[in-house]
N, C-alpha and C. Protein backbone atom coordinates (compact mmCIF):
# COMPACT_ATOMS: atom_id res chain seq x y z
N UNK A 1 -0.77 -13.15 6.02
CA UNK A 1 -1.96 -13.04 6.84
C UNK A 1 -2.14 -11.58 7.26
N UNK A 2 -3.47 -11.49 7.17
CA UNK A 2 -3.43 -9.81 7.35
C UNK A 2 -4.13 -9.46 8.61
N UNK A 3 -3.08 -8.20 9.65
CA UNK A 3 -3.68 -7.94 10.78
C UNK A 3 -3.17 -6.58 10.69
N UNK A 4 -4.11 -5.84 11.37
CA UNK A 4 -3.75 -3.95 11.29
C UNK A 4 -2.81 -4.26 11.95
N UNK A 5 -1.91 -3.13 10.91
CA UNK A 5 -0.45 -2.62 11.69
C UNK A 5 0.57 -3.62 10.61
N UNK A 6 -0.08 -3.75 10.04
CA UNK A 6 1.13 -4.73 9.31
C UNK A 6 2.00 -3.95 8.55
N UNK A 7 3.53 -4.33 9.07
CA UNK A 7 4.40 -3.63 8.63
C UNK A 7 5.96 -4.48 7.55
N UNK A 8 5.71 -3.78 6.61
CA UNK A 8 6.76 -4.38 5.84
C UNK A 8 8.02 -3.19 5.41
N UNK A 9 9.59 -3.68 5.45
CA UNK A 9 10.44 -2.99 5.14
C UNK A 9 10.58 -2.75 4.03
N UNK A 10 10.97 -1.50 3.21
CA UNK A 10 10.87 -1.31 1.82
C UNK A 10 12.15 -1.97 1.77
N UNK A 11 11.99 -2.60 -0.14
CA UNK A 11 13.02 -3.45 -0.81
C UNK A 11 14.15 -2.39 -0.82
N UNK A 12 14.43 -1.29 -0.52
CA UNK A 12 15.73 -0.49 -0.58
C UNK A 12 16.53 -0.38 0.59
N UNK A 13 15.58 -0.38 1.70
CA UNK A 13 15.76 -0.42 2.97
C UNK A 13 15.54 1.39 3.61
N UNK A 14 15.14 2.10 2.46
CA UNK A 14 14.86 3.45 3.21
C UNK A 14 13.70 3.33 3.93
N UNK A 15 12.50 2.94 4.09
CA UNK A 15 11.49 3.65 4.32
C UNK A 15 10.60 1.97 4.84
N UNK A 16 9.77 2.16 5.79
CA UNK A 16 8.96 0.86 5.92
C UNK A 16 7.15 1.24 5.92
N UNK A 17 6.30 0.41 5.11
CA UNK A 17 5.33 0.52 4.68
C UNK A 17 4.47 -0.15 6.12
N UNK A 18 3.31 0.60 6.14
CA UNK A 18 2.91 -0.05 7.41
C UNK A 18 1.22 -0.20 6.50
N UNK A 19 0.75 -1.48 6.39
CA UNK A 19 -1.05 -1.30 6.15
C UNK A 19 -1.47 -0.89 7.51
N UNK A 20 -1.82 0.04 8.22
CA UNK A 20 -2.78 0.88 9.17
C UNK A 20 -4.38 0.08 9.34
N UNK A 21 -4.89 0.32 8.10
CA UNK A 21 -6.20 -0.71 8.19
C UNK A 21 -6.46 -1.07 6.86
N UNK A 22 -7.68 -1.74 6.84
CA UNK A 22 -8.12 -2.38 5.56
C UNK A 22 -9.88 -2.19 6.07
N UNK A 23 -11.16 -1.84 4.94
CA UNK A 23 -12.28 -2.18 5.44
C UNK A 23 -12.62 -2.21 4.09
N UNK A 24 -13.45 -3.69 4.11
CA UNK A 24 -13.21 -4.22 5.52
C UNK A 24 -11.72 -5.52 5.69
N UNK A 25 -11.98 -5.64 6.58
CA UNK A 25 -10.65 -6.32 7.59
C UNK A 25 -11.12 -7.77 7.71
N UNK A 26 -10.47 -8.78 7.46
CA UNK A 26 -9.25 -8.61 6.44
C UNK A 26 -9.64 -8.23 4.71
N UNK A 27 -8.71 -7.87 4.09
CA UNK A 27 -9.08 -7.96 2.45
C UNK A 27 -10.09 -8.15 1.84
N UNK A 28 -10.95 -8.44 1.49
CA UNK A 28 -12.25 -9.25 1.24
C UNK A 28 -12.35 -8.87 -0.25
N UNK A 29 -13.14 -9.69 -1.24
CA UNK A 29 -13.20 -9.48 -2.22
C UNK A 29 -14.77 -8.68 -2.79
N UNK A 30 -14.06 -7.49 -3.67
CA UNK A 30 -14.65 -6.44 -4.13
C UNK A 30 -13.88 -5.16 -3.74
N UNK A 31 -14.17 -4.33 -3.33
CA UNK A 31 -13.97 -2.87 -3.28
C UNK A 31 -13.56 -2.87 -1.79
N UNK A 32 -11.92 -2.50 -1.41
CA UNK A 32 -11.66 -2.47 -0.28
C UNK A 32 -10.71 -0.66 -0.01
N UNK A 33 -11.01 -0.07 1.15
CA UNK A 33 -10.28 0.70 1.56
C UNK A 33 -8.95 0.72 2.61
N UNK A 34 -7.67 0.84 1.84
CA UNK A 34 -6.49 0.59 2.49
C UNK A 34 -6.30 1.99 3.03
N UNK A 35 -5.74 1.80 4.62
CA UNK A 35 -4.86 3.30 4.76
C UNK A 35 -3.60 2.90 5.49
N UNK A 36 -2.76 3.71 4.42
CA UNK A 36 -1.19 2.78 4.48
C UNK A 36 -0.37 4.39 5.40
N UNK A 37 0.85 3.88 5.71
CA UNK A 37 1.69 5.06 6.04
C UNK A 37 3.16 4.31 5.55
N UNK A 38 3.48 5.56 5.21
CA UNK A 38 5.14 5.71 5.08
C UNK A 38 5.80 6.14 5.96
N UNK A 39 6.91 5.37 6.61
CA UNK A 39 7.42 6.03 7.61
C UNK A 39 9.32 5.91 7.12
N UNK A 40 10.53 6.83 7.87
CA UNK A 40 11.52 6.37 7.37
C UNK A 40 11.97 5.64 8.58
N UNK A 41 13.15 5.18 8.98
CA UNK A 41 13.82 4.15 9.77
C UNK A 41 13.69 4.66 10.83
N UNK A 42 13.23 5.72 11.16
CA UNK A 42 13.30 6.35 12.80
C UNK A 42 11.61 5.65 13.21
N UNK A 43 11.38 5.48 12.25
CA UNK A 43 9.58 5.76 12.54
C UNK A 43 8.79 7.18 12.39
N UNK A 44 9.51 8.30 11.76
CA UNK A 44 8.66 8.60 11.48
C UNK A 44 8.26 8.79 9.90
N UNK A 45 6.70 9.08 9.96
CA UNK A 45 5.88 9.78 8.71
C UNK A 45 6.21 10.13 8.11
N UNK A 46 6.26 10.07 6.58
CA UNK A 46 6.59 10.36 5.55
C UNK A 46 5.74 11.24 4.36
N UNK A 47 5.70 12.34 3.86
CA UNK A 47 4.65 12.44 3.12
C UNK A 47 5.60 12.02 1.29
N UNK A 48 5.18 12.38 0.36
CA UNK A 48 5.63 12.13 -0.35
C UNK A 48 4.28 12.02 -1.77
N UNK A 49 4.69 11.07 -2.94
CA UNK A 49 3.87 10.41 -3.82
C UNK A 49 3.98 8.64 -3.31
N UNK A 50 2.76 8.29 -3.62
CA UNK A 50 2.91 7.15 -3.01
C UNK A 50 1.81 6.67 -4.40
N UNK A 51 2.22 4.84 -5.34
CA UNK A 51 1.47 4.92 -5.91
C UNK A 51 1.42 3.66 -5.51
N UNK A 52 0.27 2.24 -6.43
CA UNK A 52 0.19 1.14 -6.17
C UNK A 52 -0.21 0.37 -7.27
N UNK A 53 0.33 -1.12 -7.63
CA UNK A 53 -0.27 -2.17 -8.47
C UNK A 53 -0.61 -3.06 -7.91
N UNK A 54 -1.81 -3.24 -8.21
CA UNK A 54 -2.06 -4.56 -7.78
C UNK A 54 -2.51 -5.94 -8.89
N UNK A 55 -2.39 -6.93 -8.67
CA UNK A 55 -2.36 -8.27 -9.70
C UNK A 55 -2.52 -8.98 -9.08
N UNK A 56 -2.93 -10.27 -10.19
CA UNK A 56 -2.96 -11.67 -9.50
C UNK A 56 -1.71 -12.19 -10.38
N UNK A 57 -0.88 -12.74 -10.07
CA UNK A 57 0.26 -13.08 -11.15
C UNK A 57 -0.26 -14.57 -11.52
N UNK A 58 -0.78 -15.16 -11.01
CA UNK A 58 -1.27 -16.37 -11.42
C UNK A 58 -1.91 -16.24 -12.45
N UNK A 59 -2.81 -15.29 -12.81
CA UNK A 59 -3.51 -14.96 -13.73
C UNK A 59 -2.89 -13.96 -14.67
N UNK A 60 -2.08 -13.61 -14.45
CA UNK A 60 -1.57 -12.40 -15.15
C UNK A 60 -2.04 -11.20 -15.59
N UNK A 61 -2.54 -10.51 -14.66
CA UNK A 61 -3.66 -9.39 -15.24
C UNK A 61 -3.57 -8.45 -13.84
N UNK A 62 -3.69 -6.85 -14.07
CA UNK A 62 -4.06 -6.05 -12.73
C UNK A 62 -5.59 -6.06 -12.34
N UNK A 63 -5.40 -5.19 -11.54
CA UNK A 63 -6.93 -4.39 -11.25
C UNK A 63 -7.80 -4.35 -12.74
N UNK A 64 -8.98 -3.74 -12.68
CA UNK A 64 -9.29 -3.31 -13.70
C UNK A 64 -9.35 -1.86 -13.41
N UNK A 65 -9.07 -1.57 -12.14
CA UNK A 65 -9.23 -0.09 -11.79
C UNK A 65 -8.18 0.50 -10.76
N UNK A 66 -7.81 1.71 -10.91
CA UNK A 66 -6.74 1.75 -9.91
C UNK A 66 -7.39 3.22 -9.19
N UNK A 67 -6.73 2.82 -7.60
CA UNK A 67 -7.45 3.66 -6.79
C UNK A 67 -7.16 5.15 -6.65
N UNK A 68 -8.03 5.87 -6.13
CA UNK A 68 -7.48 6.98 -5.42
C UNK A 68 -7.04 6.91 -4.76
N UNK A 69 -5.48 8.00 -4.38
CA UNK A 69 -4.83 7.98 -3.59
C UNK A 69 -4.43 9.31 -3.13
N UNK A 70 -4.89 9.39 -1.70
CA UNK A 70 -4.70 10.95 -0.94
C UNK A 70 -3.98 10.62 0.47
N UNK A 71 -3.59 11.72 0.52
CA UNK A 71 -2.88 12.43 1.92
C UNK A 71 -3.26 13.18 2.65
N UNK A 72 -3.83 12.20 4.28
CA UNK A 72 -4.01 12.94 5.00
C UNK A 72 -2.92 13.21 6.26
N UNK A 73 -3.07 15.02 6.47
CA UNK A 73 -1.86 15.62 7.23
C UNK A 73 -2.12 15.10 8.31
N UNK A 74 -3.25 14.96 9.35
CA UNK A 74 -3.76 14.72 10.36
C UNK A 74 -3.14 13.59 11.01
N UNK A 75 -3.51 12.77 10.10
CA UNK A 75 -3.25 10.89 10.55
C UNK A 75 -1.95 10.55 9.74
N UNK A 76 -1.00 11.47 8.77
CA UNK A 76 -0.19 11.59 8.14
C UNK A 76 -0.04 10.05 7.65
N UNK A 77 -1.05 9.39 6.71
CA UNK A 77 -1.18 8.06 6.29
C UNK A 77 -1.95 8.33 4.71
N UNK A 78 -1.37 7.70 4.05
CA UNK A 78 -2.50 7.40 2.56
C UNK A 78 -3.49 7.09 2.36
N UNK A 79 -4.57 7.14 1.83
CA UNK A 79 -5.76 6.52 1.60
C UNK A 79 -5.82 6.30 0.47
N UNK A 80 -6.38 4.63 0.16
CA UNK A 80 -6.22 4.53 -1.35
C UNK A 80 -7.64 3.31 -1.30
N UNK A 81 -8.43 4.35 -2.33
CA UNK A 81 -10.10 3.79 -2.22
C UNK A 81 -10.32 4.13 -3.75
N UNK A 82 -11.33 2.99 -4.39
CA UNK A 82 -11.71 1.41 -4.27
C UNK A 82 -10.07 0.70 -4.46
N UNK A 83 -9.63 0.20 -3.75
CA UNK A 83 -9.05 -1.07 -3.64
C UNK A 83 -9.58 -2.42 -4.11
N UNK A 84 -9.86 -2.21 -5.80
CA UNK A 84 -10.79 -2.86 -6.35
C UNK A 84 -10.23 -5.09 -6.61
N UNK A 85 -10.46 -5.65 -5.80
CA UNK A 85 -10.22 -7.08 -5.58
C UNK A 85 -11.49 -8.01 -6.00
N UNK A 86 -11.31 -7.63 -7.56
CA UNK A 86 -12.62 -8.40 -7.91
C UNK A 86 -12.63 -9.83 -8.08
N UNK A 87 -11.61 -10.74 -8.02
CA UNK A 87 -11.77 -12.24 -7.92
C UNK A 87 -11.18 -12.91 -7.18
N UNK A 88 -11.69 -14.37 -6.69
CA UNK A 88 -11.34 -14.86 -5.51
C UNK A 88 -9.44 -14.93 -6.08
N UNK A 89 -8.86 -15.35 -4.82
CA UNK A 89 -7.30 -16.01 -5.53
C UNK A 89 -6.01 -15.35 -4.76
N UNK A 90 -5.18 -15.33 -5.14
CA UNK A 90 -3.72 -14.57 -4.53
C UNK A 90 -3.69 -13.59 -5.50
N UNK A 91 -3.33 -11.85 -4.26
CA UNK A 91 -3.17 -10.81 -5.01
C UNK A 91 -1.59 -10.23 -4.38
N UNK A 92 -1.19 -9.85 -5.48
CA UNK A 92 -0.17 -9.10 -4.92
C UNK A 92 -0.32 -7.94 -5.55
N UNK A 93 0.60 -6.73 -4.01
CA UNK A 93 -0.13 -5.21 -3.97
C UNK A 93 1.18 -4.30 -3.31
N UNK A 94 1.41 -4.14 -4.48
CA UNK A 94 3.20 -3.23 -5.08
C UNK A 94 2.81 -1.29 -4.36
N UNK A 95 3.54 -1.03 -3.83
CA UNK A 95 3.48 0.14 -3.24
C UNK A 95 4.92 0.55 -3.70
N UNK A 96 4.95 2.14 -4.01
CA UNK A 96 6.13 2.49 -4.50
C UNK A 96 6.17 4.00 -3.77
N UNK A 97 7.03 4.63 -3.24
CA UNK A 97 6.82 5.79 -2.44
C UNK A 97 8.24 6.40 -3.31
N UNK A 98 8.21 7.90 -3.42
CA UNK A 98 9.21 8.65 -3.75
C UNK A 98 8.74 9.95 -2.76
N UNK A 99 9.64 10.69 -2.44
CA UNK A 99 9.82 11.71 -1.83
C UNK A 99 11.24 12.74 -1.94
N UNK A 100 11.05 13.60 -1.75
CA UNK A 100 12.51 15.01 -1.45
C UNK A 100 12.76 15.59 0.04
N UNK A 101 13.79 15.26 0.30
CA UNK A 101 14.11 15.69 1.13
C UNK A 101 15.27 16.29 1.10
N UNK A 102 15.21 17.31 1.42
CA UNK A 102 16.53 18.93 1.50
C UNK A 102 17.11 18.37 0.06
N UNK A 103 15.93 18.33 -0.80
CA UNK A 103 16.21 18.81 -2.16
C UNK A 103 16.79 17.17 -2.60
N UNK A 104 16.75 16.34 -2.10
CA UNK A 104 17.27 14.64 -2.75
C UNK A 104 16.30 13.62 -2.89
N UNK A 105 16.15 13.46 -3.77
CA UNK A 105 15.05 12.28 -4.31
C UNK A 105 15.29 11.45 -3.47
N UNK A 106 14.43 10.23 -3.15
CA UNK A 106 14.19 8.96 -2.32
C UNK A 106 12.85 8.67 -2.63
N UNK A 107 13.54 6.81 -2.90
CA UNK A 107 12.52 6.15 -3.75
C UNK A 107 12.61 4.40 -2.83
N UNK A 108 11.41 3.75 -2.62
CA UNK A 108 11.40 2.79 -2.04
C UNK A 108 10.31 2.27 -2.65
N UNK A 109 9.69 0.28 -2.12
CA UNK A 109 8.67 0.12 -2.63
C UNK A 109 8.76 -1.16 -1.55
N UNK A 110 7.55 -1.85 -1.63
CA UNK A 110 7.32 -3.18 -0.66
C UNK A 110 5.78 -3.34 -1.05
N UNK A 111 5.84 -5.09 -0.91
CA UNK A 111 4.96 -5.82 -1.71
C UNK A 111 4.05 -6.13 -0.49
N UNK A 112 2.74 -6.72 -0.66
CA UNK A 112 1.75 -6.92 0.39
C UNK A 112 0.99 -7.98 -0.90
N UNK A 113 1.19 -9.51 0.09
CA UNK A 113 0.29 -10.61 -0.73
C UNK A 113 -0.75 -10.80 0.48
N UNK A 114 -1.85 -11.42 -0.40
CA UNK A 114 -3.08 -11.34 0.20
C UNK A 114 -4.06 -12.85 -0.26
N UNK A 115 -4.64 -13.84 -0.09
CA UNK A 115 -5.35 -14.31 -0.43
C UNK A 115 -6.91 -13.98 -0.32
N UNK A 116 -7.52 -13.97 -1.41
CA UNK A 116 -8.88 -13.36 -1.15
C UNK A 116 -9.76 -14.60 -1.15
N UNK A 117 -10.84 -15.04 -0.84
CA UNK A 117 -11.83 -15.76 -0.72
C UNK A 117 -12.85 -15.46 -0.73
């Protein structure tokens, strides 16, 4: 169920994915704008590469389009627009973050399911 602020722990346990917002709110089907943040276990911000898949596994197929994805320093959160959710159904929405820090790779990822209607 989706409510701003939703926060999930990455499957590695470095880093936890937070959805910030969605518009519109919740998910809705067609063209949605996510702004996600990476943060590490302290809470804070993360910058990094941050990429995403999204699918319906029921159907077996992705997006037909995959979004832009930028970094803003300000709100130190991702933006990733069209968030393209073109049919009704269950989507699942794979986030994968890598980053360096004092020169050491770090790599995490965490899933976000969604029913669209």
């Amino acid at each position: 169920m989706y409510v701003p602020g939703l926060k999930k722990p990455g499957a590695a346990g470095r880093f936890d994915f937070t959805l910030l917002s969605s518009t519109p709110a919740p998910p809705a089907l067609g063209d949605n704008r996510f702004l996600v943040q990476v943060s590490n276990r302290q809470g804070e911000p993360r910058e990094g590469e941050l990429t995403v898949a999204l699918d319906m596994p029921e159907h077996g197929h992705p997006s037909p389009e995959q979004p832009q994805i930028t970094f803003d320093f300000d709100s130190q959160a991702f933006s990733l627009e069209p968030m393209r959710l073109f049919m009704v159904g269950y989507w699942r929405i794979t986030f994968d973050f890598a980053t360096v820090i004092i020169g050491e790779s770090f790599t995490d990822s965490a899933v976000f399911e969604f029913c669209i209607d």
